[in-house]
PDB file of N, CA and C in Angstrom:
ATOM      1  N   UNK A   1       2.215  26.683 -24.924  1.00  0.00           N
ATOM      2  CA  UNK A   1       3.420  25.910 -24.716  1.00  0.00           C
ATOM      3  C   UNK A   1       3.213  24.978 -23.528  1.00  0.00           C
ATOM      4  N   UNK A   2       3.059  23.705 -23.864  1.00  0.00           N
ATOM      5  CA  UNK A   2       3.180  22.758 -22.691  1.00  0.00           C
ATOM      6  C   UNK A   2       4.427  22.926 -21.366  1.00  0.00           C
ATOM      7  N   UNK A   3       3.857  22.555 -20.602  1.00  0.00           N
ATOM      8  CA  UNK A   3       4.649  22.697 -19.167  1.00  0.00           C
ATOM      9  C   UNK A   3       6.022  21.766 -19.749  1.00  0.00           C
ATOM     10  N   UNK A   4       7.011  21.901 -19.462  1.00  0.00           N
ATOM     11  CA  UNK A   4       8.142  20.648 -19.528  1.00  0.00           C
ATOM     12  C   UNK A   4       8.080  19.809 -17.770  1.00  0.00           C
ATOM     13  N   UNK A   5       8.117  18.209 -17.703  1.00  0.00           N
ATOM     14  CA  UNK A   5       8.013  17.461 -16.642  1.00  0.00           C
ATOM     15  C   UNK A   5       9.324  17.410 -17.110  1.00  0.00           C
ATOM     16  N   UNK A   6      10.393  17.049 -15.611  1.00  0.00           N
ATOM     17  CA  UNK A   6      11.497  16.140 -15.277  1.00  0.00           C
ATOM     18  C   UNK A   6      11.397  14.989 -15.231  1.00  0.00           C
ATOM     19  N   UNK A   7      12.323  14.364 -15.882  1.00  0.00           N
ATOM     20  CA  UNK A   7      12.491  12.977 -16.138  1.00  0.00           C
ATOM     21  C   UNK A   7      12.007  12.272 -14.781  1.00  0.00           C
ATOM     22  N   UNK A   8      13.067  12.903 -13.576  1.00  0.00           N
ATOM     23  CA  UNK A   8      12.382  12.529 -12.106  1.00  0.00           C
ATOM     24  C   UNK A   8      10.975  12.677 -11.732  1.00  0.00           C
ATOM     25  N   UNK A   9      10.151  13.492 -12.357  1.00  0.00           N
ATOM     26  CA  UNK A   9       8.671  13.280 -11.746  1.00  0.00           C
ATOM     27  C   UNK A   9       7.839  11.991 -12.877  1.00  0.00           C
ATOM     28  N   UNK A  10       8.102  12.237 -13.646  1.00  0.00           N
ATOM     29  CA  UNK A  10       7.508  11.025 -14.561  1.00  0.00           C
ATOM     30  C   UNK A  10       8.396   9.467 -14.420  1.00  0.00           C
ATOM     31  N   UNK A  11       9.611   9.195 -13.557  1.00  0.00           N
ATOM     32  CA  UNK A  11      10.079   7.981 -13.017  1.00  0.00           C
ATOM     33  C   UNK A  11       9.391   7.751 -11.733  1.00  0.00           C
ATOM     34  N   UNK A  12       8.741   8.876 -11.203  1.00  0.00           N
ATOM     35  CA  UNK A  12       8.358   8.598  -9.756  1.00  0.00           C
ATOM     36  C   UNK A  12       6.852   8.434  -9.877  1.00  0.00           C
ATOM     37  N   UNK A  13       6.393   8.988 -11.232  1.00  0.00           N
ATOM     38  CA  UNK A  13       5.046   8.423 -11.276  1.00  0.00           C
ATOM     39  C   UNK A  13       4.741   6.958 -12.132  1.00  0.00           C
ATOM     40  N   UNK A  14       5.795   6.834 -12.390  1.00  0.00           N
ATOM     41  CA  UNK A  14       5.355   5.111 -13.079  1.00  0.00           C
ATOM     42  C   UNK A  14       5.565   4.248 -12.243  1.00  0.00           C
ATOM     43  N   UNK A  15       7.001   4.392 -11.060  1.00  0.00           N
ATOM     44  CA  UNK A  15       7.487   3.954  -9.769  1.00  0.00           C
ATOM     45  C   UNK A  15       6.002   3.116  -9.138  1.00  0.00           C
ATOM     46  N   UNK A  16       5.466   4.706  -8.753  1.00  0.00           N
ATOM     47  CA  UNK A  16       4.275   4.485  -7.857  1.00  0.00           C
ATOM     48  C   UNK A  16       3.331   3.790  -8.553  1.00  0.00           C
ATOM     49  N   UNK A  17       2.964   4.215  -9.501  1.00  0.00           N
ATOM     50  CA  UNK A  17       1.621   3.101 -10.831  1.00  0.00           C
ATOM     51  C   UNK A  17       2.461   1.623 -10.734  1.00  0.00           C
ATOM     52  N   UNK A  18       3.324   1.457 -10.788  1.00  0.00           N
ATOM     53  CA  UNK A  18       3.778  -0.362 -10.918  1.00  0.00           C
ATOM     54  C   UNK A  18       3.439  -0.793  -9.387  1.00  0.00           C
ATOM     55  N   UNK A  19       3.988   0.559  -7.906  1.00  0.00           N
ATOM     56  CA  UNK A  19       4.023  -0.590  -6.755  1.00  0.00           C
ATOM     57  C   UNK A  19       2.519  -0.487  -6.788  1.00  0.00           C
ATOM     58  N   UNK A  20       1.803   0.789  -6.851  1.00  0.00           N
ATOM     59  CA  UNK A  20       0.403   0.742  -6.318  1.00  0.00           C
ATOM     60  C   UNK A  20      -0.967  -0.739  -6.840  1.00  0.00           C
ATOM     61  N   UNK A  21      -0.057  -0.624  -8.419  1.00  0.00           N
ATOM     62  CA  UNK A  21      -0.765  -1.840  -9.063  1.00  0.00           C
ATOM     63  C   UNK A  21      -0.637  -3.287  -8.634  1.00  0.00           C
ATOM     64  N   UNK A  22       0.582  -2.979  -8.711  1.00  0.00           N
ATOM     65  CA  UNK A  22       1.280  -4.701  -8.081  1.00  0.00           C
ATOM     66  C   UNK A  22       0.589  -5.054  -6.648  1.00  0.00           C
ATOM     67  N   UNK A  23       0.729  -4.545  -5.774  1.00  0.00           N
ATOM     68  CA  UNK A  23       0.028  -4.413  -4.139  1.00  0.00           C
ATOM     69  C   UNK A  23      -1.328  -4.850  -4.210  1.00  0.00           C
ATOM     70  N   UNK A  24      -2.546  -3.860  -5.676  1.00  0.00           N
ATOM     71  CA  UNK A  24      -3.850  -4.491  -5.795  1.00  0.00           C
ATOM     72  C   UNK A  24      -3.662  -5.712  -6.394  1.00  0.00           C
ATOM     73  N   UNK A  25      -2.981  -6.059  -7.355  1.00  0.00           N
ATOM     74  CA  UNK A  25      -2.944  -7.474  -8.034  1.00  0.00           C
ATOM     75  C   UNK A  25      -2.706  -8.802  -6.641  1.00  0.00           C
ATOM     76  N   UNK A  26      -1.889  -8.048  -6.177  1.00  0.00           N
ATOM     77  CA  UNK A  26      -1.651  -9.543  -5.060  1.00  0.00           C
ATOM     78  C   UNK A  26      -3.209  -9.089  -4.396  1.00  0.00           C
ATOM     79  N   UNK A  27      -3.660  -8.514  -3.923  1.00  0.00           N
ATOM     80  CA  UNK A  27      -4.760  -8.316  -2.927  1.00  0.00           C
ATOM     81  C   UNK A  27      -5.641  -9.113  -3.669  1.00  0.00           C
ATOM     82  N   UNK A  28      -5.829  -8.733  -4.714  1.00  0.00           N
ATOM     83  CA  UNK A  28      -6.968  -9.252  -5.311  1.00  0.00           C
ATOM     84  C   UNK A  28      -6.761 -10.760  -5.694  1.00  0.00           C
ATOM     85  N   UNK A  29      -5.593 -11.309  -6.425  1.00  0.00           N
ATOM     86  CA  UNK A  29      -5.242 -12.860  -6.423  1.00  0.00           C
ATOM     87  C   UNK A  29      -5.210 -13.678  -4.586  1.00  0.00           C
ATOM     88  N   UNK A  30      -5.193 -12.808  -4.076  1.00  0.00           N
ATOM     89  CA  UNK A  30      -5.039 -12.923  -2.792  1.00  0.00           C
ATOM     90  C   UNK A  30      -6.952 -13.690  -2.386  1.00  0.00           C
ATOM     91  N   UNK A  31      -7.543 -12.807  -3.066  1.00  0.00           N
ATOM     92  CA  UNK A  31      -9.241 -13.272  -2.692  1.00  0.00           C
ATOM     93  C   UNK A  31      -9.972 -13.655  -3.411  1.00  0.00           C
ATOM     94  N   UNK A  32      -9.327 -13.638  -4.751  1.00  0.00           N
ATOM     95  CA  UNK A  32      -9.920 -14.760  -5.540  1.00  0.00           C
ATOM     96  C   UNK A  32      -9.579 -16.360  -5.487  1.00  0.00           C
ATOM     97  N   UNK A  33     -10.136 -17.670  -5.638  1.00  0.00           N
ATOM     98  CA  UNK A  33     -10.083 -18.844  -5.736  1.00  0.00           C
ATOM     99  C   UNK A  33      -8.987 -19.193  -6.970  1.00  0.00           C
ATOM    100  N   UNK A  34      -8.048 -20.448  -6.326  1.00  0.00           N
ATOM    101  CA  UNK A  34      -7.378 -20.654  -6.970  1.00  0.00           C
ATOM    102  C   UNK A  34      -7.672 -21.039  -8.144  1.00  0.00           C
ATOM    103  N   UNK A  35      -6.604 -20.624  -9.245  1.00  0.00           N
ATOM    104  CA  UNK A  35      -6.784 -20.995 -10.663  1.00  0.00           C
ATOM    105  C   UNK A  35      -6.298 -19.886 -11.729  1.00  0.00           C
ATOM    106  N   UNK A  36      -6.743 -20.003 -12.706  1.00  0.00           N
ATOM    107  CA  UNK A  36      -6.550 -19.381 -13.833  1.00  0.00           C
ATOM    108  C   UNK A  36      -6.148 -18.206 -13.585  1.00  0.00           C
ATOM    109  N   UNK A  37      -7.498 -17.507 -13.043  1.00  0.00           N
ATOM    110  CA  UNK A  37      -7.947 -16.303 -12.919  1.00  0.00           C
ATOM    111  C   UNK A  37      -6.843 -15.121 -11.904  1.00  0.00           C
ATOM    112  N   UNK A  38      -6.304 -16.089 -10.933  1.00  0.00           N
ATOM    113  CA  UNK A  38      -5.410 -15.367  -9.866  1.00  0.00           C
ATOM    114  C   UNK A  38      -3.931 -16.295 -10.550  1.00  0.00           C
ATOM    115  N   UNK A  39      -4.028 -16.534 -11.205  1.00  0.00           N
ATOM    116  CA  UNK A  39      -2.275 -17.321 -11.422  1.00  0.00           C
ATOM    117  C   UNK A  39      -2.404 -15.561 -12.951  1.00  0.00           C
ATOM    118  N   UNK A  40      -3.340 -15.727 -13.606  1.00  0.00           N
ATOM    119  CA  UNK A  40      -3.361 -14.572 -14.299  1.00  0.00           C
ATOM    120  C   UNK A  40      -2.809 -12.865 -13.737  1.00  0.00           C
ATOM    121  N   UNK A  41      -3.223 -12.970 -12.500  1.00  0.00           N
ATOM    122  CA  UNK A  41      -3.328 -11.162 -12.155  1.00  0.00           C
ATOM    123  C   UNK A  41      -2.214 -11.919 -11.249  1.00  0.00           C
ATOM    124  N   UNK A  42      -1.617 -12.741 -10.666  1.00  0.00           N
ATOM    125  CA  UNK A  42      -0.609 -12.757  -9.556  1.00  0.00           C
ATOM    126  C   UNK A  42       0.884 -13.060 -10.101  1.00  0.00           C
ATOM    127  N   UNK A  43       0.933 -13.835 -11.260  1.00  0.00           N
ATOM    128  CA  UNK A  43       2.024 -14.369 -11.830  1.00  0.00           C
ATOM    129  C   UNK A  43       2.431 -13.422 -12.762  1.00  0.00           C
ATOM    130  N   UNK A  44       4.021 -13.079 -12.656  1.00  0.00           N
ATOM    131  CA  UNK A  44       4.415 -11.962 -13.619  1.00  0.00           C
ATOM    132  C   UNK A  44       5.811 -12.197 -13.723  1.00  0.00           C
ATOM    133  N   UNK A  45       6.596 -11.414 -14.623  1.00  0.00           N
ATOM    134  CA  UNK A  45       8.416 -11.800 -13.949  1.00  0.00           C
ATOM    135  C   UNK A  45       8.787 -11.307 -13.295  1.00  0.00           C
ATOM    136  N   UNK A  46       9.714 -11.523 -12.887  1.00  0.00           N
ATOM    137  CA  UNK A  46      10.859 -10.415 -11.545  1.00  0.00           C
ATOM    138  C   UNK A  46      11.917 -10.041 -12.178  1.00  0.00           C
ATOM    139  N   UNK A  47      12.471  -9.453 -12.432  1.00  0.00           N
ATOM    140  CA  UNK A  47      13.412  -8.395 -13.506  1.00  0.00           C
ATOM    141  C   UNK A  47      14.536  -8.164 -12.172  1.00  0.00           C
ATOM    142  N   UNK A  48      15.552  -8.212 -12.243  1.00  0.00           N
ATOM    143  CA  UNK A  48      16.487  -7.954 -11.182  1.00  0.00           C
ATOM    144  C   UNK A  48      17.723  -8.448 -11.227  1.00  0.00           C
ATOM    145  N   UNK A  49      18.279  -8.661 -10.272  1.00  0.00           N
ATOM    146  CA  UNK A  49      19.765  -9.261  -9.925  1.00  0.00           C
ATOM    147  C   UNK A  49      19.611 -10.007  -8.993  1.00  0.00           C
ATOM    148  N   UNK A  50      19.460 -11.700  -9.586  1.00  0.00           N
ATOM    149  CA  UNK A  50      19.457 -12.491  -8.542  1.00  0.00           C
ATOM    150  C   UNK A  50      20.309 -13.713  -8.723  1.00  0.00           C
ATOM    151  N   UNK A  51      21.010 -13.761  -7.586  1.00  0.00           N
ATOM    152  CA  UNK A  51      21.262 -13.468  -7.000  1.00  0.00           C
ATOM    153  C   UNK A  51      22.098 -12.377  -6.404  1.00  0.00           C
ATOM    154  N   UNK A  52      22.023 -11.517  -5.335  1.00  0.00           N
ATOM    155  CA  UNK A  52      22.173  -9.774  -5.600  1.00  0.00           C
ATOM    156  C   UNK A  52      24.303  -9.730  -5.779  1.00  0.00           C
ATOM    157  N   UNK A  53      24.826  -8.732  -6.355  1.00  0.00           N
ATOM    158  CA  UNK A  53      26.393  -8.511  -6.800  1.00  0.00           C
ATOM    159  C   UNK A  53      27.052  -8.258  -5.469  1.00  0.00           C
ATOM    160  N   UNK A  54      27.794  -8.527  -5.162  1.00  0.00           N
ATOM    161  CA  UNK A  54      28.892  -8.291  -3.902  1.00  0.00           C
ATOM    162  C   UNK A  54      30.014  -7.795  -4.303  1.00  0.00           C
ATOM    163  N   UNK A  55      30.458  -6.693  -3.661  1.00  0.00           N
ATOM    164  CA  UNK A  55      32.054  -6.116  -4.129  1.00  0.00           C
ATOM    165  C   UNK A  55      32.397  -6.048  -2.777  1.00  0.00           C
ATOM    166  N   UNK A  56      33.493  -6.399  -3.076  1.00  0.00           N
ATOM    167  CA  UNK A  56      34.361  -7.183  -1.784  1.00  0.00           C
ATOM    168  C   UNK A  56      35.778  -6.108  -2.123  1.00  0.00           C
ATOM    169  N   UNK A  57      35.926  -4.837  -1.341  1.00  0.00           N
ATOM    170  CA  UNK A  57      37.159  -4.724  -1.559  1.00  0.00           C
ATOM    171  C   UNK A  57      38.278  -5.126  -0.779  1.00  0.00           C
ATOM    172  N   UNK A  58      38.185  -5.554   0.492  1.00  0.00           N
ATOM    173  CA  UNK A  58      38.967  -6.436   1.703  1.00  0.00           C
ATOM    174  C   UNK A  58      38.739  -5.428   2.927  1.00  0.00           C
ATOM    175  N   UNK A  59      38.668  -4.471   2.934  1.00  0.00           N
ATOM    176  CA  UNK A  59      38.082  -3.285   3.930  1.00  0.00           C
ATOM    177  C   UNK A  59      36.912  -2.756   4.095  1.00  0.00           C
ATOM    178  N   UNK A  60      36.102  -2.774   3.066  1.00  0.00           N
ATOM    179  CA  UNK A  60      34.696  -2.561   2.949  1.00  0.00           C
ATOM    180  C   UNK A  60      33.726  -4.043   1.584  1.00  0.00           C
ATOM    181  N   UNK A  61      33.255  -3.970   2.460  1.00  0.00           N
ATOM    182  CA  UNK A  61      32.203  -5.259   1.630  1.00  0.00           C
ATOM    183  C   UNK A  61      30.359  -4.332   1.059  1.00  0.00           C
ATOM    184  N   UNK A  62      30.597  -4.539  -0.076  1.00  0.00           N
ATOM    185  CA  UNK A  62      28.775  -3.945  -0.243  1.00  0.00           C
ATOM    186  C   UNK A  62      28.075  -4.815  -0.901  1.00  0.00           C
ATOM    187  N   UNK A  63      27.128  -5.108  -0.575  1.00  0.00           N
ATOM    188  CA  UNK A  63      25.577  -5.904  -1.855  1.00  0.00           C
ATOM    189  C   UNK A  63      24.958  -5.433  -2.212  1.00  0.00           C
ATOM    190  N   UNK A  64      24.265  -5.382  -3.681  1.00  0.00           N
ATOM    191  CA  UNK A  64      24.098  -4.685  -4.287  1.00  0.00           C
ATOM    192  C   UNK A  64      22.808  -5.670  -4.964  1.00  0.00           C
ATOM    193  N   UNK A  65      21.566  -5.255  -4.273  1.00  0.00           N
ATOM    194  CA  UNK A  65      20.340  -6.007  -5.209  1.00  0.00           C
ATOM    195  C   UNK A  65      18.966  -5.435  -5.480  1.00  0.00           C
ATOM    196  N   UNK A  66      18.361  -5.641  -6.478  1.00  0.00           N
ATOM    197  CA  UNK A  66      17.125  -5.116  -6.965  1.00  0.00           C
ATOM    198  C   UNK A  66      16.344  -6.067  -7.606  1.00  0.00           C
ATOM    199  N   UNK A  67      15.225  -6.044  -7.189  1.00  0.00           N
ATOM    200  CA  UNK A  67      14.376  -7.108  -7.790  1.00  0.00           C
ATOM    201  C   UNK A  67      12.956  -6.333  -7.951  1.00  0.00           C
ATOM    202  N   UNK A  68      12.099  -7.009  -8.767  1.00  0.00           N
ATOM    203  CA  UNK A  68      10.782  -5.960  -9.412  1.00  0.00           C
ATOM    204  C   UNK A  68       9.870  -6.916 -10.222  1.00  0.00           C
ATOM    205  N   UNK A  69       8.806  -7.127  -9.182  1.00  0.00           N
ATOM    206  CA  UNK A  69       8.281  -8.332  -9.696  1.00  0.00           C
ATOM    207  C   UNK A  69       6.551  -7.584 -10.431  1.00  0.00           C
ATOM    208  N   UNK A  70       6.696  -7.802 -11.392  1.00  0.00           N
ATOM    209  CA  UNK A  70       5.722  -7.138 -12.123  1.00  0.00           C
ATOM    210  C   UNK A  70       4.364  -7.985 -12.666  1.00  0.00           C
ATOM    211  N   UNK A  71       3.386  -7.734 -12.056  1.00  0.00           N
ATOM    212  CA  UNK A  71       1.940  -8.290 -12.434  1.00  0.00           C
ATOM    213  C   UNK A  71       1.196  -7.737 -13.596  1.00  0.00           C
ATOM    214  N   UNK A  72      -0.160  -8.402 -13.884  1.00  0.00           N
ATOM    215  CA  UNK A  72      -1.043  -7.843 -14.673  1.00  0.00           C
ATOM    216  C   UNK A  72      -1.364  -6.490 -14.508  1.00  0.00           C
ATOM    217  N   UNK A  73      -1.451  -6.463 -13.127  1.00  0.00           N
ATOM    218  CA  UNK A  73      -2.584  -5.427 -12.561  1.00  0.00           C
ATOM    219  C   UNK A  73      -1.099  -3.887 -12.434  1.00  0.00           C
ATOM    220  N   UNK A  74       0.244  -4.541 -11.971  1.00  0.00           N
ATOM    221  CA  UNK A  74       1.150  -3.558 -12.113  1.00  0.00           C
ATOM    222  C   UNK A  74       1.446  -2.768 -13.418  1.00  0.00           C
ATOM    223  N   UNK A  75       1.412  -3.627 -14.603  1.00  0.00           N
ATOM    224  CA  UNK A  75       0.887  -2.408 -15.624  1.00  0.00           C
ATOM    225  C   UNK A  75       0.022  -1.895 -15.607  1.00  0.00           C
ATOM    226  N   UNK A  76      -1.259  -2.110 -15.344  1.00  0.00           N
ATOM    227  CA  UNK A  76      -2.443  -1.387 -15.464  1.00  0.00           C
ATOM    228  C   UNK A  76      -2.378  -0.203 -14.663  1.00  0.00           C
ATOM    229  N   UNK A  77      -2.285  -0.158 -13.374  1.00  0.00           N
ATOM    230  CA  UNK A  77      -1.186   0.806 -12.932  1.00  0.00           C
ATOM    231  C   UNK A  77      -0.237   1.786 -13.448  1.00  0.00           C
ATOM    232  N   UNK A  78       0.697   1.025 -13.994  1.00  0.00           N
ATOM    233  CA  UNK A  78       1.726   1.670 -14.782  1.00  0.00           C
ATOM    234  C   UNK A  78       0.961   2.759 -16.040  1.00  0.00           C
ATOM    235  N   UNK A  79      -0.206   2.403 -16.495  1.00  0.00           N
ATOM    236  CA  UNK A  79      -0.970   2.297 -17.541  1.00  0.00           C
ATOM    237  C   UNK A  79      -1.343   3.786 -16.949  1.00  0.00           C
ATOM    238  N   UNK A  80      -2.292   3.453 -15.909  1.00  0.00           N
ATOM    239  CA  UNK A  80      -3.517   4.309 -15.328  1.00  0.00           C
ATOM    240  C   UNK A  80      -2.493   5.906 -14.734  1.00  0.00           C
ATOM    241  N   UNK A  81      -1.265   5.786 -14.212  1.00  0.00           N
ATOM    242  CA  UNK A  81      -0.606   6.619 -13.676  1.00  0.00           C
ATOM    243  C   UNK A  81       0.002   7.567 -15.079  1.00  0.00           C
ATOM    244  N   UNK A  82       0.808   6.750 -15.999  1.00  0.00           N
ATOM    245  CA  UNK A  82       0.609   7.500 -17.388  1.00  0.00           C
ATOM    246  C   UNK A  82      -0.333   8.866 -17.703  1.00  0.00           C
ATOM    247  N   UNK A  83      -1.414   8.001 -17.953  1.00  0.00           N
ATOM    248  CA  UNK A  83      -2.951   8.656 -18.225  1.00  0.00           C
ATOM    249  C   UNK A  83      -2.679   9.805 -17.436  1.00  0.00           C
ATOM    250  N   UNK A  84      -2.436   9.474 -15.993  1.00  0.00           N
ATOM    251  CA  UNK A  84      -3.075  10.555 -14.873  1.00  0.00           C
ATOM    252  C   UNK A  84      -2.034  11.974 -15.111  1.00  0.00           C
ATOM    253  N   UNK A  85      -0.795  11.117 -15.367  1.00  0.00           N
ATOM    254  CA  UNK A  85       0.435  12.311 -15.528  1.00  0.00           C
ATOM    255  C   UNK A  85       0.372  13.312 -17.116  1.00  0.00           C
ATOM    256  N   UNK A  86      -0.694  12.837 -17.843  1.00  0.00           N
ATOM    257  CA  UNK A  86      -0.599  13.130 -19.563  1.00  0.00           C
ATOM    258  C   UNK A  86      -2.112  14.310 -18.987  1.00  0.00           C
ATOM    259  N   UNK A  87      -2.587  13.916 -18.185  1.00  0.00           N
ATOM    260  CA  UNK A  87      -4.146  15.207 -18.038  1.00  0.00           C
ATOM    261  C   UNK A  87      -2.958  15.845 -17.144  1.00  0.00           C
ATOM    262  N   UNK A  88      -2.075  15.931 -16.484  1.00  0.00           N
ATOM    263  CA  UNK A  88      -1.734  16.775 -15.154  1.00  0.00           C
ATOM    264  C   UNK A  88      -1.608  18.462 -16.188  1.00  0.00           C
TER     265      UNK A  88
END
């Protein structure tokens, strides 16, 4: 009988596979020469709320924003952390 994972440990391991990936993708578009090759691994969308929601109740004010800018290399990541959590 397979172990059962919580939804929370398998959100916190894709979490980490997207930032850990994303972080190498800029590093690496970061030292490669401009062009193709780094507009490829650096350019991705940003998924979020932008500009971020404001609720204003007249006594308390909150903002409310998330943004998640996702590369090549952040799936691969996403990809590789999968893998790692499917052998755990």
């Amino acid at each position: 009988m397979a172990a059962q994972r919580g939804i929370g440990l398998i959100l916190l391991v894709v979490i980490a596979g997207l930032v850990v990936g994303s972080l190498l993708g800029e590093i690496l578009g970061s030292l490669l020469p401009a062009g193709r090759a780094q507009d490829l691994i650096t350019r991705g969308p940003t998924i979020g709320l932008a500009p971020p929601a404001t609720l204003d109740l007249r006594f308390l004010a909150m903002t409310f924003g998330l943004s998640l800018k996702v590369n090549l290399v952040g799936v691969v990541g996403i990809v590789l952390a999968a893998v790692t959590l499917r052998r755990l």
